[in-house]
C-alpha atoms as a PDB file:
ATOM      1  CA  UNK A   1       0.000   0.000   0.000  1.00  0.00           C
ATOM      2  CA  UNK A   2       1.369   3.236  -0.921  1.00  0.00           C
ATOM      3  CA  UNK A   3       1.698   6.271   1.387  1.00  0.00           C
ATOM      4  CA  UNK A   4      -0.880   7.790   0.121  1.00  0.00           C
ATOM      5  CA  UNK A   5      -3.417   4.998  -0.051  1.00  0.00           C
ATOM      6  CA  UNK A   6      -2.368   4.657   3.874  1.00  0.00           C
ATOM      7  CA  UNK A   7      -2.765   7.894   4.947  1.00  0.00           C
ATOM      8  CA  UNK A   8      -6.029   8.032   3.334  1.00  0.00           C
ATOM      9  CA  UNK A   9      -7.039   4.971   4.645  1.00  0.00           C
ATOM     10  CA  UNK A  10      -6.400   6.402   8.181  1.00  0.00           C
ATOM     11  CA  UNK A  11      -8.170   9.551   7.775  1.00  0.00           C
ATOM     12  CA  UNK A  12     -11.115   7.210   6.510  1.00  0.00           C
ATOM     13  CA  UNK A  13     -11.053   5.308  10.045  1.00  0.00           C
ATOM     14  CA  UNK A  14     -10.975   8.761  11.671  1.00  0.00           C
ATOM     15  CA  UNK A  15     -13.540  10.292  10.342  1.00  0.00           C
ATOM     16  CA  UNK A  16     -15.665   6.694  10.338  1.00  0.00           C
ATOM     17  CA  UNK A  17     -14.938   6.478  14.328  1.00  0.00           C
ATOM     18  CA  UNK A  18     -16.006  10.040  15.083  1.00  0.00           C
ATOM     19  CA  UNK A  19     -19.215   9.570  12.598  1.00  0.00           C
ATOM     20  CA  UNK A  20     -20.189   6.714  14.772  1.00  0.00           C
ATOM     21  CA  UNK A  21     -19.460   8.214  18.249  1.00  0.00           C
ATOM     22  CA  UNK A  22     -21.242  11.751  16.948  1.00  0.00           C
ATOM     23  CA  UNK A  23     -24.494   9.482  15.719  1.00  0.00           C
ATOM     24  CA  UNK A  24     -24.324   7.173  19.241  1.00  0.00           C
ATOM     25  CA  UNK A  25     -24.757  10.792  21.113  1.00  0.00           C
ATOM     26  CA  UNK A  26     -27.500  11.869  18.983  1.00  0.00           C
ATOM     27  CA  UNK A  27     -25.473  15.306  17.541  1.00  0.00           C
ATOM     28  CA  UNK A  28     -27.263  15.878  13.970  1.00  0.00           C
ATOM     29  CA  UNK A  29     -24.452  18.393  13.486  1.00  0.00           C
ATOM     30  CA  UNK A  30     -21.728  16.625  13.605  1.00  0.00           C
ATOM     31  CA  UNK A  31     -23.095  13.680  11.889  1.00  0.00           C
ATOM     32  CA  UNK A  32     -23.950  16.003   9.101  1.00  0.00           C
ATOM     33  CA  UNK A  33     -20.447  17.684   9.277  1.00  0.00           C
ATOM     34  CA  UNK A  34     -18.767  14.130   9.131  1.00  0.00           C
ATOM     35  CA  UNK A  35     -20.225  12.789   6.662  1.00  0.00           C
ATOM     36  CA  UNK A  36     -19.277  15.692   4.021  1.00  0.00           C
ATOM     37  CA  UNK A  37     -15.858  14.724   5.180  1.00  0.00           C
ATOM     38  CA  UNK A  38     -16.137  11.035   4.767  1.00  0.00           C
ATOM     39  CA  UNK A  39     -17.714  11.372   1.434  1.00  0.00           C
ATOM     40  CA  UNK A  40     -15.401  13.650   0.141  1.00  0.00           C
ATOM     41  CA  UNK A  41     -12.577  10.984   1.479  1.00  0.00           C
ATOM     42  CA  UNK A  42     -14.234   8.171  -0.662  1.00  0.00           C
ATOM     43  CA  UNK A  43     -14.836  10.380  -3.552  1.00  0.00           C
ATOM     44  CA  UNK A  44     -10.521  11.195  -3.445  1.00  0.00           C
ATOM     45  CA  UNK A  45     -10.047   7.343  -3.285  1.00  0.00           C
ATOM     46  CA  UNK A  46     -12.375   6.926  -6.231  1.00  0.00           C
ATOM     47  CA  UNK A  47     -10.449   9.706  -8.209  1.00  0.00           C
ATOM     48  CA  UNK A  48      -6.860   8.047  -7.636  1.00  0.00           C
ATOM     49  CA  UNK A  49      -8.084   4.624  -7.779  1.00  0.00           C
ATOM     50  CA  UNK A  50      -7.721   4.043  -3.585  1.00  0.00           C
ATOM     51  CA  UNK A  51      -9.841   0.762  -2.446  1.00  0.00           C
ATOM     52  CA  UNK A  52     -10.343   1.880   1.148  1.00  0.00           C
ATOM     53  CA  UNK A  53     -12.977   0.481   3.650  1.00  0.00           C
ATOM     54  CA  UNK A  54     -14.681   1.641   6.193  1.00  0.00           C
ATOM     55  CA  UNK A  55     -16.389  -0.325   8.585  1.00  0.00           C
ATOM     56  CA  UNK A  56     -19.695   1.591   9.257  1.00  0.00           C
ATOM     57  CA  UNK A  57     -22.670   2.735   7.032  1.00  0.00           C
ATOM     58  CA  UNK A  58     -23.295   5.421   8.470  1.00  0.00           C
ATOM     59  CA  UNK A  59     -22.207   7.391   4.874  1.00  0.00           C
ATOM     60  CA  UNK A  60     -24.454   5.371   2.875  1.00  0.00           C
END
């Protein structure tokens, strides 16, 4: 895995760990906010070709 593709990867499982803890405390906001950022994550990995994975669905 390159740098790149690991670094995204990681920001993926940030963003996917603080999506799940904002929607366990009920915060509409954050969720909201997190999921831009986790979409626009997966959209970079679909522009350069990145398979990451995330392990909630929170996105879809």
């Amino acid at each position: 895995m390159s740098e790149f593709a690991a670094e995204l990867q990681a920001r993926v499982d940030e963003v996917d760990a603080e999506l799940m803890r904002a929607h366990a405390a009920f915060d509409d906001h954050a969720v909201e906010v997190l999921t831009g950022r986790l979409e626009n994550l997966l959209r970079i990995a679909d522009q350069h070709h990145v398979d990451v994975r995330y392990p909630s669905d929170w996105a879809q």
